[in-house]
N, C-alpha and C. Protein backbone atom coordinates (compact mmCIF):
# COMPACT_ATOMS: atom_id res chain seq x y z
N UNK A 1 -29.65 -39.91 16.39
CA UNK A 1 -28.25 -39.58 16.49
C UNK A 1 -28.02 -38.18 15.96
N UNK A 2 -27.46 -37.35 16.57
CA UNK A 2 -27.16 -36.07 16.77
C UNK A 2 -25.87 -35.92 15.77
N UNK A 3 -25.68 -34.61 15.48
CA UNK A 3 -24.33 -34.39 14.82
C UNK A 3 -23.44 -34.28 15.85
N UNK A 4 -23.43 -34.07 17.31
CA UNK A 4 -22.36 -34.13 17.95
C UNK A 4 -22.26 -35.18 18.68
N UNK A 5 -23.02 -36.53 18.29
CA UNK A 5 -22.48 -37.82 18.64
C UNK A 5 -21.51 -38.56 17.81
N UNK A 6 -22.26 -38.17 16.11
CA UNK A 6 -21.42 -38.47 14.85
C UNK A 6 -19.91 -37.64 15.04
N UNK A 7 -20.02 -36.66 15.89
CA UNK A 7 -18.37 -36.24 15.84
C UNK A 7 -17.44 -36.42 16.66
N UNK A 8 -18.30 -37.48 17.78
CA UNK A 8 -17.68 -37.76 19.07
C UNK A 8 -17.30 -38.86 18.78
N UNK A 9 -18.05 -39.76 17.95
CA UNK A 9 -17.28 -41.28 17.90
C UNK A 9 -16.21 -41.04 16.29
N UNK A 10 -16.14 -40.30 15.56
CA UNK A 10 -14.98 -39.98 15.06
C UNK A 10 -13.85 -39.49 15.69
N UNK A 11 -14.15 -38.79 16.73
CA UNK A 11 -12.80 -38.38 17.28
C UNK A 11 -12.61 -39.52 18.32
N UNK A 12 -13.29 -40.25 18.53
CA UNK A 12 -12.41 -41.65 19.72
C UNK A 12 -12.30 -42.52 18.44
N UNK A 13 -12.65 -42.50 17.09
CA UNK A 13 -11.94 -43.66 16.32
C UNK A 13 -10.43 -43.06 15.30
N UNK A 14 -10.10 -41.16 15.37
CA UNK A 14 -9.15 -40.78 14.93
C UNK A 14 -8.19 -40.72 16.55
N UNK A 15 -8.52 -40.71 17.34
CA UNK A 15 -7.88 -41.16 18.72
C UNK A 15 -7.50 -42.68 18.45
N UNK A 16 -8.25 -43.41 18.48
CA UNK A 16 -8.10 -45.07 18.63
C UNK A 16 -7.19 -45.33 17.67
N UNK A 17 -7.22 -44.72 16.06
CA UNK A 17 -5.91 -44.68 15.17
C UNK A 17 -4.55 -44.30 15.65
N UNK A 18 -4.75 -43.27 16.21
CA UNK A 18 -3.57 -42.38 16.26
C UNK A 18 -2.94 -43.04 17.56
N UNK A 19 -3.19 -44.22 18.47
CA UNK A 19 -2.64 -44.60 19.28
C UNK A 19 -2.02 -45.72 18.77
N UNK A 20 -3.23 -46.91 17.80
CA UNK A 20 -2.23 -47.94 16.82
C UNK A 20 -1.23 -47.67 15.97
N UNK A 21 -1.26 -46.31 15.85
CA UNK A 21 -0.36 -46.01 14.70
C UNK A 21 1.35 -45.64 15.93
N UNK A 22 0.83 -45.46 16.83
CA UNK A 22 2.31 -45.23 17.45
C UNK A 22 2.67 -46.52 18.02
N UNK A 23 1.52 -47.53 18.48
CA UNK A 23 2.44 -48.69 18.95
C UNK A 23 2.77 -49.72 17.77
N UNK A 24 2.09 -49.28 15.95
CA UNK A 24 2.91 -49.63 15.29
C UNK A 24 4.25 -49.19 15.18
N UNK A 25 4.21 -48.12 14.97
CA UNK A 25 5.45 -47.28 14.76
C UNK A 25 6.65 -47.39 15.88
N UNK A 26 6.39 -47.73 17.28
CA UNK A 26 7.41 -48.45 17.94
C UNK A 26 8.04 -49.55 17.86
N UNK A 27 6.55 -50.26 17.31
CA UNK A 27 7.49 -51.67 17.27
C UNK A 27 8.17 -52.02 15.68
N UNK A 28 8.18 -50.83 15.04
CA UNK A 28 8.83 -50.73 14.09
C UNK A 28 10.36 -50.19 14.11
N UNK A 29 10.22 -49.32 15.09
CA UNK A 29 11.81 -48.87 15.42
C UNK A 29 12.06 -50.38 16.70
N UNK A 30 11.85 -50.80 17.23
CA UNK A 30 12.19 -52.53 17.62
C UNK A 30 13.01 -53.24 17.08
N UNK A 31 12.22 -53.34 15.49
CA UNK A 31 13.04 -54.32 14.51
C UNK A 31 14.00 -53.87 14.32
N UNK A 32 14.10 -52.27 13.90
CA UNK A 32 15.04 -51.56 13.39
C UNK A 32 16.41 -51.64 14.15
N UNK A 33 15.90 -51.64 15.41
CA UNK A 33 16.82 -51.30 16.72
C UNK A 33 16.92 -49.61 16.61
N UNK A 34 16.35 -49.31 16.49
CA UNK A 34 16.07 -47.93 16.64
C UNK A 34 15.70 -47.06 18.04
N UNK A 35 16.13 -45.99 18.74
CA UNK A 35 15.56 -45.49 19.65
C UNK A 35 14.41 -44.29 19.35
N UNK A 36 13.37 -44.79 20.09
CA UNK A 36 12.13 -43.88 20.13
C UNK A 36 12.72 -42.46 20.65
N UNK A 37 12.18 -41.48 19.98
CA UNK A 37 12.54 -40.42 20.18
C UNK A 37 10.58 -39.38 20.92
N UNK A 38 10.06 -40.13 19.51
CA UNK A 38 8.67 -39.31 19.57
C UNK A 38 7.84 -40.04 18.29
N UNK A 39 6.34 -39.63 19.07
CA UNK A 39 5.73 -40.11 17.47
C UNK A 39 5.29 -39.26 16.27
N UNK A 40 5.23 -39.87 15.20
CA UNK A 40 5.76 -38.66 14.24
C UNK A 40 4.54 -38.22 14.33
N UNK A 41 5.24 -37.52 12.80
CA UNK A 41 3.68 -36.04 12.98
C UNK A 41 2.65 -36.24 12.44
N UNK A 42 2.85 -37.32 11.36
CA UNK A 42 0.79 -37.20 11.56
C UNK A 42 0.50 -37.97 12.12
N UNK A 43 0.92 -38.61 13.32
CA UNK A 43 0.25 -39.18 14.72
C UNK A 43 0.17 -37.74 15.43
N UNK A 44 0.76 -36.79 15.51
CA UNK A 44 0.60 -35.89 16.20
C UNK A 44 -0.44 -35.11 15.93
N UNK A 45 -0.65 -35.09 14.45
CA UNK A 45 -1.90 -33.93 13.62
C UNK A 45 -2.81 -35.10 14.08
N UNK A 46 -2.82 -36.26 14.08
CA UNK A 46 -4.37 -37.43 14.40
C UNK A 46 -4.41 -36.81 15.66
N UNK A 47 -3.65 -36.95 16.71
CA UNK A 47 -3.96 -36.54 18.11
C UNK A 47 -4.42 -35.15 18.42
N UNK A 48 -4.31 -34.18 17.48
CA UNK A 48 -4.66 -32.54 17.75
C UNK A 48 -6.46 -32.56 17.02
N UNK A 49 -6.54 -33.87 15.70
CA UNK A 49 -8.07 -33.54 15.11
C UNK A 49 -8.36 -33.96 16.26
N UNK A 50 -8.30 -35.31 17.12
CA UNK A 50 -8.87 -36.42 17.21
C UNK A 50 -9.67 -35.25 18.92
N UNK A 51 -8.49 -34.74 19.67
CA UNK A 51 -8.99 -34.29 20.90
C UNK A 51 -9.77 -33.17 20.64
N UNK A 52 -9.58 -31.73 19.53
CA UNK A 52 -10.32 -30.59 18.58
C UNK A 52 -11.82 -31.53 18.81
N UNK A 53 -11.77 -32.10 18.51
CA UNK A 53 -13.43 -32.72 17.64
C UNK A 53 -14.02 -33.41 19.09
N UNK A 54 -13.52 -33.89 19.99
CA UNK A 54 -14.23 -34.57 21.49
C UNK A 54 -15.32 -33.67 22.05
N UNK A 55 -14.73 -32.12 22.06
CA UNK A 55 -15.37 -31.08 22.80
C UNK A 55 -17.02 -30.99 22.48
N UNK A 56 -17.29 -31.59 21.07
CA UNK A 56 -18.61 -31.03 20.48
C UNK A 56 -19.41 -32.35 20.84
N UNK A 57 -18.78 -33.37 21.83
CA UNK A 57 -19.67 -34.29 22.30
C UNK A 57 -19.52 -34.62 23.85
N UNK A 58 -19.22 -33.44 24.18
CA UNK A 58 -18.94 -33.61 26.13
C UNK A 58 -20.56 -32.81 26.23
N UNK A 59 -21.36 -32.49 25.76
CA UNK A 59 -22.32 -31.79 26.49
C UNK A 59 -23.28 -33.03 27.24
N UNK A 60 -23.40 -34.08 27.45
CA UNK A 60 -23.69 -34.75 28.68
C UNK A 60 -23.09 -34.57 29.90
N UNK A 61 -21.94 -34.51 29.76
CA UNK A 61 -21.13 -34.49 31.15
C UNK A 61 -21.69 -32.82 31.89
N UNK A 62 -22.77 -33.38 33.11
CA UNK A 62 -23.47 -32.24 33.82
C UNK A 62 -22.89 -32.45 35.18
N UNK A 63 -22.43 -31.42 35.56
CA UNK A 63 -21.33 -31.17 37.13
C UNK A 63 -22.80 -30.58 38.00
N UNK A 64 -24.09 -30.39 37.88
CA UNK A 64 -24.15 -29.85 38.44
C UNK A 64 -25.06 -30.50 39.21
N UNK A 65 -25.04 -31.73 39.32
CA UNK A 65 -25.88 -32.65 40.24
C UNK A 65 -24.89 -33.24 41.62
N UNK A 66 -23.63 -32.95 41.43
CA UNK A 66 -23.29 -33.06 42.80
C UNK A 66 -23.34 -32.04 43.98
N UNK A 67 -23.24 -33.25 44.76
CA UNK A 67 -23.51 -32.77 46.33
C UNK A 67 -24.90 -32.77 46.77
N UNK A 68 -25.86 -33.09 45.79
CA UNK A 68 -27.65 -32.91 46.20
C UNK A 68 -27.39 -34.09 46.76
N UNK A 69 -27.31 -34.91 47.65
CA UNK A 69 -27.28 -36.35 48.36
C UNK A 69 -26.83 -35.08 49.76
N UNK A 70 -25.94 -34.09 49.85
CA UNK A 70 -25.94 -33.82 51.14
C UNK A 70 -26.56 -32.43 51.31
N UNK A 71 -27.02 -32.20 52.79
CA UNK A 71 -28.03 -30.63 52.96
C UNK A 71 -27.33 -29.76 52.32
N UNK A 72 -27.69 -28.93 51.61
CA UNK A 72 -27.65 -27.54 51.59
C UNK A 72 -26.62 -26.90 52.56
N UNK A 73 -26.91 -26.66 53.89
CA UNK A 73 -26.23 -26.06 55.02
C UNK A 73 -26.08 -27.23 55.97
N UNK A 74 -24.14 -27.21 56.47
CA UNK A 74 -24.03 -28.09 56.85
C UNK A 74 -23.74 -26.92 58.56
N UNK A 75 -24.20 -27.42 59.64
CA UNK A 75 -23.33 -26.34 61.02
C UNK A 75 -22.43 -26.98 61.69
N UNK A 76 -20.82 -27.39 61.03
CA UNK A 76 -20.14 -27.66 61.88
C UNK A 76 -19.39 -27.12 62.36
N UNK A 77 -19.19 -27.49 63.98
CA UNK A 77 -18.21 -26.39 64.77
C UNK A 77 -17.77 -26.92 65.53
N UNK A 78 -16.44 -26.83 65.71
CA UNK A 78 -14.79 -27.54 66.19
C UNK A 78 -15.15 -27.45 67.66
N UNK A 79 -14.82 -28.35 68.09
CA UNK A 79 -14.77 -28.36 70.01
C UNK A 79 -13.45 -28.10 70.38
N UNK A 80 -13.02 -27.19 70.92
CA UNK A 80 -11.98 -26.89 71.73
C UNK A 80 -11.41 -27.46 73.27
């Protein structure tokens, strides 16, 4: 295990917080009878570490294997 796996599953478990913490926090304005406006701010600072910190564990995601299933050069040409 890599340091940018250790920082990838922290940021999907300060993500995974920062989403319980707002559907606590709704169903807290519920009881209240309160209208949702927004979720507060340190759901907002969880959501700014949580997505900051994802980037240093996307280096699997490789774009550059598509399209090898079709040729190289394709010659199509429209019939009139």
């Amino acid at each position: 295990m890599g340091l940018g796996f250790i920082v990838g599953v922290l940021g999907v478990l300060i993500l995974s917080h920062a989403a319980y913490s707002t559907i606590q926090y709704r169903g807290l304005l519920k009881i209240m009878e309160e209208e949702f406006s927004g979720p507060p701010t340190n759901v907002v600072l969880e959501l700014i570490m949580g997505i900051v910190s994802l980037p240093e564990n996307l280096d699997f995601m490789i774009f550059n294997h598509r399209g090898k299933l079709f040729p190289p050069k394709v010659d199509l040409k429209l019939k009139c």
